[in-house]
PDB file of N, CA and C in Angstrom:
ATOM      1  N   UNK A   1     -31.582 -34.637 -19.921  1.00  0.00           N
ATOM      2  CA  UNK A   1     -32.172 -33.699 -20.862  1.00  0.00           C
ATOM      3  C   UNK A   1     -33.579 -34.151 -21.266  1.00  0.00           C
ATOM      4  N   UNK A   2     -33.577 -35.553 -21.687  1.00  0.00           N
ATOM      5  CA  UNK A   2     -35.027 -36.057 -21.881  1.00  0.00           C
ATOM      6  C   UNK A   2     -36.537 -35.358 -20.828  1.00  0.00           C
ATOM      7  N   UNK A   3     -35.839 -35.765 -19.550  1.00  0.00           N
ATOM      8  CA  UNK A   3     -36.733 -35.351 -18.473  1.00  0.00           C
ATOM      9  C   UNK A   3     -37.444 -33.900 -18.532  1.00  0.00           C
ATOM     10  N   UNK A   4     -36.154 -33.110 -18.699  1.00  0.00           N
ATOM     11  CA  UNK A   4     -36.929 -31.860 -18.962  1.00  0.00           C
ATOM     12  C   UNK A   4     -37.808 -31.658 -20.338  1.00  0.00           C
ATOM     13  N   UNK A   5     -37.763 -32.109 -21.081  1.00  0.00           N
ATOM     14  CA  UNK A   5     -38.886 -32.305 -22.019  1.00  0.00           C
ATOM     15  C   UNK A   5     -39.995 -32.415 -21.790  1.00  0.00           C
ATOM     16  N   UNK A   6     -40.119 -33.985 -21.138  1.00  0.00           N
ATOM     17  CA  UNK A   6     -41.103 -34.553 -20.591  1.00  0.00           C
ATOM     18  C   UNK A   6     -42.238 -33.604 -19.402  1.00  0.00           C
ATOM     19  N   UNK A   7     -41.109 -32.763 -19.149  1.00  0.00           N
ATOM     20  CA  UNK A   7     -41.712 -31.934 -17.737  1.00  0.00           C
ATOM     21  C   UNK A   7     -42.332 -31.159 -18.666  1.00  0.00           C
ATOM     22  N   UNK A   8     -41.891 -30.236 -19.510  1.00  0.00           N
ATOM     23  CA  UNK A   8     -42.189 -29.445 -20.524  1.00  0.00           C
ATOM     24  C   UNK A   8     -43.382 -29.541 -21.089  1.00  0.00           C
ATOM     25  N   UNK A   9     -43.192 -30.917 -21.858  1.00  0.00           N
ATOM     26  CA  UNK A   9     -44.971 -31.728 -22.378  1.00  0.00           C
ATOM     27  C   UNK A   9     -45.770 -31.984 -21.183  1.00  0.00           C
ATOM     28  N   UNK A  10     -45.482 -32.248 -20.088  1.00  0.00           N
ATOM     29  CA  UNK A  10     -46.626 -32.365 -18.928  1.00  0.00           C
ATOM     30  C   UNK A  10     -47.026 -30.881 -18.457  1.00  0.00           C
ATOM     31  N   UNK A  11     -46.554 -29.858 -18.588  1.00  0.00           N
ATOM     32  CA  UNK A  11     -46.823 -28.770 -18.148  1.00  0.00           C
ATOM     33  C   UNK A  11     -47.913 -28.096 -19.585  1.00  0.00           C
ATOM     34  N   UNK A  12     -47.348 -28.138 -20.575  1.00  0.00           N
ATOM     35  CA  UNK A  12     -48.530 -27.807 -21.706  1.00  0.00           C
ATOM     36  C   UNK A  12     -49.786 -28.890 -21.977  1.00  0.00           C
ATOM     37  N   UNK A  13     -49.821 -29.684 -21.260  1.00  0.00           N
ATOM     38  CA  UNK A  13     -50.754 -30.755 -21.202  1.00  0.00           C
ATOM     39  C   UNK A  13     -51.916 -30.094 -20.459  1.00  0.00           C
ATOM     40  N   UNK A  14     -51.289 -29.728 -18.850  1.00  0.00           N
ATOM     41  CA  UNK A  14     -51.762 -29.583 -17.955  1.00  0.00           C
ATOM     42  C   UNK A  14     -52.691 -27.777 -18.578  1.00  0.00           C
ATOM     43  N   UNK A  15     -51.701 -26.787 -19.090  1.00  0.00           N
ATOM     44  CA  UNK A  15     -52.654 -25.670 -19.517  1.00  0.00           C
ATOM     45  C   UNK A  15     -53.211 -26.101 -20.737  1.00  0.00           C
ATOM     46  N   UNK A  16     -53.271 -26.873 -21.456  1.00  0.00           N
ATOM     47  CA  UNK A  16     -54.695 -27.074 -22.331  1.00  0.00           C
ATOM     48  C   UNK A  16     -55.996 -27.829 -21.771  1.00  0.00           C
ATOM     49  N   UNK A  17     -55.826 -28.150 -20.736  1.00  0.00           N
ATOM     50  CA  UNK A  17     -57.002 -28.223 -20.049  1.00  0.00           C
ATOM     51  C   UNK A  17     -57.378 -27.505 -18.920  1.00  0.00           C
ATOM     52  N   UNK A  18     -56.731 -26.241 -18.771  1.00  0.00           N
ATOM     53  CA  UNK A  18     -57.394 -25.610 -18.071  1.00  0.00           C
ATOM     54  C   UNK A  18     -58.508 -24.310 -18.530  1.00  0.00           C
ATOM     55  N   UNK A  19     -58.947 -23.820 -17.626  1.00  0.00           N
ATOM     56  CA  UNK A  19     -59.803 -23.004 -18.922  1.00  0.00           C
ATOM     57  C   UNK A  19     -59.766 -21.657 -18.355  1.00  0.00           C
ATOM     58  N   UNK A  20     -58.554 -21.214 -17.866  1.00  0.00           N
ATOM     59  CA  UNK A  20     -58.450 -19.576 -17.440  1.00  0.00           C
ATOM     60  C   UNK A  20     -57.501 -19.379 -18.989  1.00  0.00           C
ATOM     61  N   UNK A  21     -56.683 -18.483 -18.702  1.00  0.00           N
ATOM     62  CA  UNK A  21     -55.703 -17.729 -19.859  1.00  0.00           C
ATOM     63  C   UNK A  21     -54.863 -19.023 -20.717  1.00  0.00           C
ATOM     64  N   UNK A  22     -54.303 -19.493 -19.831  1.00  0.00           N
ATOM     65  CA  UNK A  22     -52.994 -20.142 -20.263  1.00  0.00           C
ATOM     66  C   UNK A  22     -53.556 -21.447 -21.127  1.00  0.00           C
ATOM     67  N   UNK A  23     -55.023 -21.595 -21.252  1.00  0.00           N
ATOM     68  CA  UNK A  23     -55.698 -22.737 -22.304  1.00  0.00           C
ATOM     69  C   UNK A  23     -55.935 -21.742 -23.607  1.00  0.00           C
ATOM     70  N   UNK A  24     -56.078 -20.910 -23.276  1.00  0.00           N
ATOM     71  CA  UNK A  24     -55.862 -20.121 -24.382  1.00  0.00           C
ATOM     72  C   UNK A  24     -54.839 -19.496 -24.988  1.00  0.00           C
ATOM     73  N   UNK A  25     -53.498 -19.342 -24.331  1.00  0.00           N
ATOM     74  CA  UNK A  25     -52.398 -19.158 -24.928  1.00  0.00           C
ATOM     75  C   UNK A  25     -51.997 -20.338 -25.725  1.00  0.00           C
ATOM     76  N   UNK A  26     -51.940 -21.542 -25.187  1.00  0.00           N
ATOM     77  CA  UNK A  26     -51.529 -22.378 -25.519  1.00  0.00           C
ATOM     78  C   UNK A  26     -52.668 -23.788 -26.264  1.00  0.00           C
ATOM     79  N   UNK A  27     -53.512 -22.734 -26.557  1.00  0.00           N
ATOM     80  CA  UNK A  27     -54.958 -23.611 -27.358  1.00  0.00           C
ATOM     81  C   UNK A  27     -54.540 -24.763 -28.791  1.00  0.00           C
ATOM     82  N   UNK A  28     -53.654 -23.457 -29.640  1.00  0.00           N
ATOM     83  CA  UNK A  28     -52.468 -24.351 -30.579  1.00  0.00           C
ATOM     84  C   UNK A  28     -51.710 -23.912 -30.659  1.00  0.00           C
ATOM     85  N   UNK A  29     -50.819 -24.328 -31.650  1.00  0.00           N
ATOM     86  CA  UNK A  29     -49.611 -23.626 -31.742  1.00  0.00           C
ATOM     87  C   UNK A  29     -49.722 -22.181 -32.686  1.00  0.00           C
ATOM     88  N   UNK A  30     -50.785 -21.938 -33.104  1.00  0.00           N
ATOM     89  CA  UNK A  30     -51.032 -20.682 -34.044  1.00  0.00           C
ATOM     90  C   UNK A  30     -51.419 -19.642 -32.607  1.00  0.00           C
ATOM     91  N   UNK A  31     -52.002 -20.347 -31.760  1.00  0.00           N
ATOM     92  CA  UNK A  31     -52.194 -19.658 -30.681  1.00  0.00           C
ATOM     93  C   UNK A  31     -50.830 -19.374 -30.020  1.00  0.00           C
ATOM     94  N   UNK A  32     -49.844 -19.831 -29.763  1.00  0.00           N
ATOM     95  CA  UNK A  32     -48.489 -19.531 -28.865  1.00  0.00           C
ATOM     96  C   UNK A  32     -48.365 -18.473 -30.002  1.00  0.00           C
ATOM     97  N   UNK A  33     -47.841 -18.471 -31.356  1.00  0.00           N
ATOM     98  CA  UNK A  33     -47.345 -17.570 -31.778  1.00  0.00           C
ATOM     99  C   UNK A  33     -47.515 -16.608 -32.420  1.00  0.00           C
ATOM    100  N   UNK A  34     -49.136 -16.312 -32.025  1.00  0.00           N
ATOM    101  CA  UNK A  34     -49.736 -14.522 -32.021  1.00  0.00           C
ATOM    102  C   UNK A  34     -49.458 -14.559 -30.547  1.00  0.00           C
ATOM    103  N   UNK A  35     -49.938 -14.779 -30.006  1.00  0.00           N
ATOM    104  CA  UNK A  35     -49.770 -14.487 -27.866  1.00  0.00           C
ATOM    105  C   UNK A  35     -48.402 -14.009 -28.356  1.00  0.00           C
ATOM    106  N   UNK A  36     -47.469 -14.433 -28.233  1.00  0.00           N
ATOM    107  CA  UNK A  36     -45.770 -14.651 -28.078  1.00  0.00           C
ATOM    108  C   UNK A  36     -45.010 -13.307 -29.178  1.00  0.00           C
ATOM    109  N   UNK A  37     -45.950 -12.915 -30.251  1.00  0.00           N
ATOM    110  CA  UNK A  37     -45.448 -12.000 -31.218  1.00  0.00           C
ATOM    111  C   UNK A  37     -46.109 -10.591 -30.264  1.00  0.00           C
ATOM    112  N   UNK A  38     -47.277 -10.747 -29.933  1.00  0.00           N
ATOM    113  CA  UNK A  38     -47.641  -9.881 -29.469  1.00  0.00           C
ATOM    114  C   UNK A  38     -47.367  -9.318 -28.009  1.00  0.00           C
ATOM    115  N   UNK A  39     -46.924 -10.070 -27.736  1.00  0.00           N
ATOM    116  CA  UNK A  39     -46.465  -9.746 -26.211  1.00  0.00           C
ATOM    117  C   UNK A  39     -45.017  -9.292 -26.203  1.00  0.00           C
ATOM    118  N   UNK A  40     -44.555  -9.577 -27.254  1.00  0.00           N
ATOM    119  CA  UNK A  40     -42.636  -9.529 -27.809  1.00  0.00           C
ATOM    120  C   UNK A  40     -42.650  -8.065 -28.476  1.00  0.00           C
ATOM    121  N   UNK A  41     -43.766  -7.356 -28.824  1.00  0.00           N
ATOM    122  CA  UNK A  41     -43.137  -6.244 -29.176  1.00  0.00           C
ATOM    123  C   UNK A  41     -44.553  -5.399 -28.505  1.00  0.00           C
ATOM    124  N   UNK A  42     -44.010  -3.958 -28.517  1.00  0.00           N
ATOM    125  CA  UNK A  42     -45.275  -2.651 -28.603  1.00  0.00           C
ATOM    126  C   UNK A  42     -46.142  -2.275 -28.917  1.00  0.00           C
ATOM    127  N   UNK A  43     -46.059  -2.308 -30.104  1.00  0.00           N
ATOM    128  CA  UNK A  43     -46.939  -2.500 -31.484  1.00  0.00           C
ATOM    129  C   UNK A  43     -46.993  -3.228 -32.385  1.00  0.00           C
ATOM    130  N   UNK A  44     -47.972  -3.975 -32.332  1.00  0.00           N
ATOM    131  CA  UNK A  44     -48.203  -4.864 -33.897  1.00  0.00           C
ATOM    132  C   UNK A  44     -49.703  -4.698 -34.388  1.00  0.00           C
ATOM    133  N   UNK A  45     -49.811  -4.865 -35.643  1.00  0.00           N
ATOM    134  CA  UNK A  45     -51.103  -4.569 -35.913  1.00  0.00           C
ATOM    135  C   UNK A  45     -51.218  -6.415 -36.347  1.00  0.00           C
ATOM    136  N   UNK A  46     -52.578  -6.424 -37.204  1.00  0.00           N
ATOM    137  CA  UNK A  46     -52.910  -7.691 -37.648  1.00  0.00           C
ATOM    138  C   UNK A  46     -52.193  -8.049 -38.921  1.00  0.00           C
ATOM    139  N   UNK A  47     -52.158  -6.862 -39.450  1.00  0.00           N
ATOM    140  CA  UNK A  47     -51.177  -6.772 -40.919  1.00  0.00           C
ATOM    141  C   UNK A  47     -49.598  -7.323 -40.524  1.00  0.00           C
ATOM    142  N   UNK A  48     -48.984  -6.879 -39.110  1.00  0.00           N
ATOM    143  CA  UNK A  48     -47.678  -6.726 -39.366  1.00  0.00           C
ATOM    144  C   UNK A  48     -47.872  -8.498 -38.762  1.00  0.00           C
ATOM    145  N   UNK A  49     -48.749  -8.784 -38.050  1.00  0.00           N
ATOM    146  CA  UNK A  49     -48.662 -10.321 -37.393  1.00  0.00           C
ATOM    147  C   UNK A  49     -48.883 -11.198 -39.078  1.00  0.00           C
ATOM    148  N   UNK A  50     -49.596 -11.134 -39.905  1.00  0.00           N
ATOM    149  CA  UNK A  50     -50.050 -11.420 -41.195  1.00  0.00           C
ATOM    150  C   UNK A  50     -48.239 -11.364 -42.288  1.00  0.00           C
ATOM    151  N   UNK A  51     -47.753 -10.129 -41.923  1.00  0.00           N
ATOM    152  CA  UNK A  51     -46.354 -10.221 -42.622  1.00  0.00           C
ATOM    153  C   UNK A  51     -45.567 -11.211 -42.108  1.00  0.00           C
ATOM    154  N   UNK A  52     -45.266 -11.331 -40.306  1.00  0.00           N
ATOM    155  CA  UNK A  52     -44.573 -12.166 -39.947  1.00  0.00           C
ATOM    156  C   UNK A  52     -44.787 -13.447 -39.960  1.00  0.00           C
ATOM    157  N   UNK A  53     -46.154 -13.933 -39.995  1.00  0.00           N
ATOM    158  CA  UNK A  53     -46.632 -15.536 -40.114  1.00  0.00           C
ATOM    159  C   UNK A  53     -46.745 -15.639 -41.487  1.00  0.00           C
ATOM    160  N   UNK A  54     -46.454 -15.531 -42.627  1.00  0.00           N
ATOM    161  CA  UNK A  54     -46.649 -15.161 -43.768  1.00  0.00           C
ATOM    162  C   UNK A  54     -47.300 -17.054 -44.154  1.00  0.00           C
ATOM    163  N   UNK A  55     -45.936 -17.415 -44.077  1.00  0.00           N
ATOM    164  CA  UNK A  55     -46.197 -19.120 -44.617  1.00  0.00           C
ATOM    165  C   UNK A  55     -46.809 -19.894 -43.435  1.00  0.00           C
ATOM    166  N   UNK A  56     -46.461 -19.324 -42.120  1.00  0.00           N
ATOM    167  CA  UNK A  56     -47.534 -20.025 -41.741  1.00  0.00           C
ATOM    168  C   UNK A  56     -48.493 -20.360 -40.935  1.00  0.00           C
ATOM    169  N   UNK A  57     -49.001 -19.014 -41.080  1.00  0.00           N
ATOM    170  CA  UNK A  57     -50.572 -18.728 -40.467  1.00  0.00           C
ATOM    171  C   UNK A  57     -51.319 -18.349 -41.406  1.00  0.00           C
ATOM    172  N   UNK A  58     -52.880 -18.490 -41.875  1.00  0.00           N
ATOM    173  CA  UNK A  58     -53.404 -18.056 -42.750  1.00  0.00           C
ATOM    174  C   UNK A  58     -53.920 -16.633 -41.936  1.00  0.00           C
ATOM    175  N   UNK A  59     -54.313 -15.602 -42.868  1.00  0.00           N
ATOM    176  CA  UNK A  59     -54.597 -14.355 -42.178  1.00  0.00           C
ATOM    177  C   UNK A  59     -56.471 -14.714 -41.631  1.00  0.00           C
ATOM    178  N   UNK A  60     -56.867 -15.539 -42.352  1.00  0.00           N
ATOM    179  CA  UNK A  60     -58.120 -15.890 -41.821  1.00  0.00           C
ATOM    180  C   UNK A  60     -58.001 -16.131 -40.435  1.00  0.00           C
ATOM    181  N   UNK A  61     -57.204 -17.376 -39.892  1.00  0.00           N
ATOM    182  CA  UNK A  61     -56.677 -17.902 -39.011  1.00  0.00           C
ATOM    183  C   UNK A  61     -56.357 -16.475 -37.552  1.00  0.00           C
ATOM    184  N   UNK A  62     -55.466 -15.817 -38.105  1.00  0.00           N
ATOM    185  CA  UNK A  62     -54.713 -14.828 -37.169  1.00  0.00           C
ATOM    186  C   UNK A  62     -55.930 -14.084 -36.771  1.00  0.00           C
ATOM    187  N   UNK A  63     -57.012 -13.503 -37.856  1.00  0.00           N
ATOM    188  CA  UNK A  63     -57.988 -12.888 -37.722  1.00  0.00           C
ATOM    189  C   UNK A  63     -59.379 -13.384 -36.540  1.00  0.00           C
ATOM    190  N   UNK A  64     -59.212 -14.717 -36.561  1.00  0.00           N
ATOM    191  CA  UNK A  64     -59.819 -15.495 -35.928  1.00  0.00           C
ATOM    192  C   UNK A  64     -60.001 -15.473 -34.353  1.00  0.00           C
ATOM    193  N   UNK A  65     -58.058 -15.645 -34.126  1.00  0.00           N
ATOM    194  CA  UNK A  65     -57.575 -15.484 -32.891  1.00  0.00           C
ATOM    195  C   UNK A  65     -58.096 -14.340 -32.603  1.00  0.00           C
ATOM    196  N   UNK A  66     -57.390 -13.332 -32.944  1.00  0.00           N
ATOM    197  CA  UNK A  66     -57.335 -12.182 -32.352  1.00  0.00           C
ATOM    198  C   UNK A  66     -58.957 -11.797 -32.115  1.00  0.00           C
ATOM    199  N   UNK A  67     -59.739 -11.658 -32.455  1.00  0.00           N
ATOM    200  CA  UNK A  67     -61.183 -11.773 -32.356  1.00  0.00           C
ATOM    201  C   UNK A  67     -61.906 -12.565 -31.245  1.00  0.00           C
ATOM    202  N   UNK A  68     -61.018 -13.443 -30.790  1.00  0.00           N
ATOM    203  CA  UNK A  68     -61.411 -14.628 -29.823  1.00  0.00           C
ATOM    204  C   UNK A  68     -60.712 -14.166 -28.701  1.00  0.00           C
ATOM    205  N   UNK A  69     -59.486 -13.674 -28.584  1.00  0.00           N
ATOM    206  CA  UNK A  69     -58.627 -13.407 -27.647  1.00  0.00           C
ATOM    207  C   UNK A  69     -59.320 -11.834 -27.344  1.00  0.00           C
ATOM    208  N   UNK A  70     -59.705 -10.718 -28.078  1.00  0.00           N
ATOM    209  CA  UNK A  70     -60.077  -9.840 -27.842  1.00  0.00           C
ATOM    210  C   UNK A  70     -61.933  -9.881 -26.768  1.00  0.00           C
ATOM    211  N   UNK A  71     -62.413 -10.896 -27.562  1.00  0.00           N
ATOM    212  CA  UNK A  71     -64.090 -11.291 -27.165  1.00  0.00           C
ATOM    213  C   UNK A  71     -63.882 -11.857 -25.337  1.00  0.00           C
ATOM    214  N   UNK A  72     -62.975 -12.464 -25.451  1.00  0.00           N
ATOM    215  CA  UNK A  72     -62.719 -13.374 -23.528  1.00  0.00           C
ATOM    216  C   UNK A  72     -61.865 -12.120 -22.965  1.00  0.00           C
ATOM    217  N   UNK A  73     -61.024 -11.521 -23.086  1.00  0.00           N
ATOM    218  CA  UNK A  73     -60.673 -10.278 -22.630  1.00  0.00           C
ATOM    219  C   UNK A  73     -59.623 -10.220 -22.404  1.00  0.00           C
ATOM    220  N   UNK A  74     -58.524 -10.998 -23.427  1.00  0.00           N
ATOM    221  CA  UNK A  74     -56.868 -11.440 -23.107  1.00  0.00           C
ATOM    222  C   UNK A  74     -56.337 -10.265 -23.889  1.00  0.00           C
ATOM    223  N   UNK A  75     -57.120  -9.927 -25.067  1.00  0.00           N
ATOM    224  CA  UNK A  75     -56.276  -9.161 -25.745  1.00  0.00           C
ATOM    225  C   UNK A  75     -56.856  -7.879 -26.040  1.00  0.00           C
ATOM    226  N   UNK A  76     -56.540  -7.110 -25.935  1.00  0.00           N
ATOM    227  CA  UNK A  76     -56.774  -5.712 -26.327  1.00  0.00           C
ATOM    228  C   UNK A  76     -56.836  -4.747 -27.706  1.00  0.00           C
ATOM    229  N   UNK A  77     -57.377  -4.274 -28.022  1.00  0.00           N
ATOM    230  CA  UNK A  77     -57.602  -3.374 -29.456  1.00  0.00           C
ATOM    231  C   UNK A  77     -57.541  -2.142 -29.561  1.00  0.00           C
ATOM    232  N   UNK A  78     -56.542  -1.147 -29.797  1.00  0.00           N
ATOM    233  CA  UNK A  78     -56.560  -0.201 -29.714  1.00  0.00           C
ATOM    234  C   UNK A  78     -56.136   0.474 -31.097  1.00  0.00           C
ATOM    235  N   UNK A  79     -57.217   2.044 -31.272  1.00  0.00           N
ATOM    236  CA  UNK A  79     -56.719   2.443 -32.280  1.00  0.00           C
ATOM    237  C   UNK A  79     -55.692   3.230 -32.743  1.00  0.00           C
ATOM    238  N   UNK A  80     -54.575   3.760 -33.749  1.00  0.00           N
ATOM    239  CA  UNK A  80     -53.589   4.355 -33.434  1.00  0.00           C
ATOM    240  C   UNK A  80     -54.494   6.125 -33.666  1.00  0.00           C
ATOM    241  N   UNK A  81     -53.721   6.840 -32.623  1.00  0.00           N
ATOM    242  CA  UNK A  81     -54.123   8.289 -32.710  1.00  0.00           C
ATOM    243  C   UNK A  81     -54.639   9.028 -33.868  1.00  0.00           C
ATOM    244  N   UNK A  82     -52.600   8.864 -34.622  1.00  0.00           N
ATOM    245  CA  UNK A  82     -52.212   9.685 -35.759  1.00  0.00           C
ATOM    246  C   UNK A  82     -53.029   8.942 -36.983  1.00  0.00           C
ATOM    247  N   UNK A  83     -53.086   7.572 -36.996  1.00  0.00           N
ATOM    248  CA  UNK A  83     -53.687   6.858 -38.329  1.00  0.00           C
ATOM    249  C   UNK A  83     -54.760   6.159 -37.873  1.00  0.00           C
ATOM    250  N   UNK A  84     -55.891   6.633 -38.012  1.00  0.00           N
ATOM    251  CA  UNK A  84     -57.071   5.544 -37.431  1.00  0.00           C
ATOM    252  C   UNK A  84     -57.299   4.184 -37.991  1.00  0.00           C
ATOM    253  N   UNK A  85     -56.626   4.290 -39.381  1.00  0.00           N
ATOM    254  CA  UNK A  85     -56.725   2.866 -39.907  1.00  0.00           C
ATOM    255  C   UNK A  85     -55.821   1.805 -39.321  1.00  0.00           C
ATOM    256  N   UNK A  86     -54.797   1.996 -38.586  1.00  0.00           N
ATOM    257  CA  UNK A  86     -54.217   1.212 -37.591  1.00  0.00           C
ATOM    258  C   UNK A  86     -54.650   0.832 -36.438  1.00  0.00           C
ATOM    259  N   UNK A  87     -54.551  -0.155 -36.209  1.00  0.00           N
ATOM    260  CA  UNK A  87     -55.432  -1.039 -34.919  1.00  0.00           C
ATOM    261  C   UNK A  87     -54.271  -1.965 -34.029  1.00  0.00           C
ATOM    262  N   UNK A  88     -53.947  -1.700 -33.307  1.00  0.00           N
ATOM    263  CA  UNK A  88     -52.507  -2.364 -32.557  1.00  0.00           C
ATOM    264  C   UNK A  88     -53.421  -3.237 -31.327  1.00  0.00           C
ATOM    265  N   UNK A  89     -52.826  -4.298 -31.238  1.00  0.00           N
ATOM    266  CA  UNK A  89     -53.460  -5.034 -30.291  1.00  0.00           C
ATOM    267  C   UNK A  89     -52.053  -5.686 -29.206  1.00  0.00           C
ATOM    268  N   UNK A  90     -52.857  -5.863 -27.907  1.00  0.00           N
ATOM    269  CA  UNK A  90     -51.864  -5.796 -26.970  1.00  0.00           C
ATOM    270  C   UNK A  90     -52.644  -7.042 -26.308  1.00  0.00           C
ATOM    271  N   UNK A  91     -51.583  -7.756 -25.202  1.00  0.00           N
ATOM    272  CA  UNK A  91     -51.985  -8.649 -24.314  1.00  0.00           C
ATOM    273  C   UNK A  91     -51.594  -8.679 -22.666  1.00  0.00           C
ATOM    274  N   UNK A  92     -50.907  -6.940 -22.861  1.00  0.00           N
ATOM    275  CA  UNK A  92     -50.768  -6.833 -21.731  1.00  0.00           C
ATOM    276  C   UNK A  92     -51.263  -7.312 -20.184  1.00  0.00           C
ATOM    277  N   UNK A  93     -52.302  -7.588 -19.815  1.00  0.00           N
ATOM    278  CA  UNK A  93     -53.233  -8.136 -19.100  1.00  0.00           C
ATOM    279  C   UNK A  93     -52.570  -9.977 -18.955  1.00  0.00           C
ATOM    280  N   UNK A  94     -52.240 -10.370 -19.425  1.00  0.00           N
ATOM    281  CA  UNK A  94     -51.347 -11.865 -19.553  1.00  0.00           C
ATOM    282  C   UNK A  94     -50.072 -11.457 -19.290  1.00  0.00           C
ATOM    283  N   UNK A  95     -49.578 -10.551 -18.655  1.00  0.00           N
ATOM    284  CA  UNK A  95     -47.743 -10.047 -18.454  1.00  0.00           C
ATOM    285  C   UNK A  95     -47.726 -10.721 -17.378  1.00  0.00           C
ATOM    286  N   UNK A  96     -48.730 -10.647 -16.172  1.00  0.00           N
ATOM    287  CA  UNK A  96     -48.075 -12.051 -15.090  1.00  0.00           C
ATOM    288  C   UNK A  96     -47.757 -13.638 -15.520  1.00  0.00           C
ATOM    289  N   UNK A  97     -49.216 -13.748 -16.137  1.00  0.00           N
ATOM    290  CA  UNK A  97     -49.047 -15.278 -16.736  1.00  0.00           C
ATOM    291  C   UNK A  97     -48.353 -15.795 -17.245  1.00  0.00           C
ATOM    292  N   UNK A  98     -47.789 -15.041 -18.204  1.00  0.00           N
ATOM    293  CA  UNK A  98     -47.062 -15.256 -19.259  1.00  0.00           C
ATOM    294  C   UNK A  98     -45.121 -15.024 -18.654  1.00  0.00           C
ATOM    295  N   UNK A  99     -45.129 -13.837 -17.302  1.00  0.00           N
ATOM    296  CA  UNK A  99     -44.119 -14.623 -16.903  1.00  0.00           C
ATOM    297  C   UNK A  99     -43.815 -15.808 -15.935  1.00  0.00           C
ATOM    298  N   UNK A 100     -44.939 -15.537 -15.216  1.00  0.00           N
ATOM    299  CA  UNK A 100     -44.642 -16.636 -14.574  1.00  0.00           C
ATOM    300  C   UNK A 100     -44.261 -17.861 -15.078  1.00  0.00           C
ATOM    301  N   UNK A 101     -44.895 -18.557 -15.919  1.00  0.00           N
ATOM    302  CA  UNK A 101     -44.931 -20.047 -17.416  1.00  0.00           C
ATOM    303  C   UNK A 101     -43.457 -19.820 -17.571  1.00  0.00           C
ATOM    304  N   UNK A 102     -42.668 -18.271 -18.422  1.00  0.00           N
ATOM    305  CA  UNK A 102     -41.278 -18.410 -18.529  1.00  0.00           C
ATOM    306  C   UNK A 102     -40.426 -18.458 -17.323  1.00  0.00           C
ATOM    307  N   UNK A 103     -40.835 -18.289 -15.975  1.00  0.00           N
ATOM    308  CA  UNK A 103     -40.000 -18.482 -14.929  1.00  0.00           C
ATOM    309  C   UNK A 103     -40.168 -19.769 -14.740  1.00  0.00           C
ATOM    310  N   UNK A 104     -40.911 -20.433 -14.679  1.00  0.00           N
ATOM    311  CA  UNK A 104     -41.421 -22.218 -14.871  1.00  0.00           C
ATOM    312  C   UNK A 104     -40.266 -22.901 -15.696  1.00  0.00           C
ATOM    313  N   UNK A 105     -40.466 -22.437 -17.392  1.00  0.00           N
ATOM    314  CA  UNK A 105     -39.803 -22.690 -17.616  1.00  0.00           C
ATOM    315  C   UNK A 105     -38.415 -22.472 -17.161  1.00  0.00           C
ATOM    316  N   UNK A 106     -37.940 -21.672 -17.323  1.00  0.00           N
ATOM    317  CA  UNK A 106     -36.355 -21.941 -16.842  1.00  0.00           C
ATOM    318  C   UNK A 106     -35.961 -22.400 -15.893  1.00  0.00           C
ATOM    319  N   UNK A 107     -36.670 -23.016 -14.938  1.00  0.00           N
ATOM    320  CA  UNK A 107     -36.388 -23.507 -13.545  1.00  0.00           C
ATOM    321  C   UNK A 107     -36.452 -25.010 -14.317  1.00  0.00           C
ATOM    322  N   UNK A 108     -36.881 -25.136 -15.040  1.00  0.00           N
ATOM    323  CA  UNK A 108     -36.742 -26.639 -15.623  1.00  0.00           C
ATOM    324  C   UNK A 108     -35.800 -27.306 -16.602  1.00  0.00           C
ATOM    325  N   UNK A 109     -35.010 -25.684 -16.806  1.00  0.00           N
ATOM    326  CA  UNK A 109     -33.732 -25.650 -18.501  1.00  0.00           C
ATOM    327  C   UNK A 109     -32.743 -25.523 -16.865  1.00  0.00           C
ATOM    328  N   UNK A 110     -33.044 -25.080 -16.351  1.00  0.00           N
ATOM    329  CA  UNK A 110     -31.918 -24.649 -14.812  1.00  0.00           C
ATOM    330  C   UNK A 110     -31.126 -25.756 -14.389  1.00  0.00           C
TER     331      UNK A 110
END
């Protein structure tokens, strides 16, 4: 069981120094879990990512990302139709990356 850990920490080692997507998914851990919220559902706005990280992401922080992830071209901004004051952001464009890493993983929980 140890081993696969170890494989685990050598594999997030290896994407924080790379500098395509996956250094940026995995830049910190505030970074895994906007990528990971946002890719986990349809719609989220910054508000509903701001409700779910409540304790612990600052909304400065989330605001940050998403601004950074939107500027390199991981994440997407779109406005809603019916309510223009809604802004849903997507990362669709990372759906290979992001499975491939979880097929990685499980070949290593396997």
């Amino acid at each position: 069981m140890r081993n696969k850990f170890s494989k685990i920490a050598n594999d997030l080692v290896d994407h924080v120094n790379d500098s395509a997507e996956l250094s940026f998914i995995f830049k910190t851990k505030t970074h895994v879990i906007i990528i990971f919220y946002i890719y986990g559902n349809e719609k989220i706005t910054f508000e509903d990512l701001c409700k779910i990280c409540n304790s612990a992401v600052s909304r400065t922080t989330i605001q940050t990302i998403l601004s950074e992830g939107v500027k390199l071209g991981f994440l997407k901004k779109f406005v809603d139709k019916n309510d223009k004051r809604k802004k849903y952001f997507s990362c669709d464009q990372l759906k290979p990356i992001l499975e491939k890493w979880h097929n990685e993983q499980q070949k290593i929980f396997n």
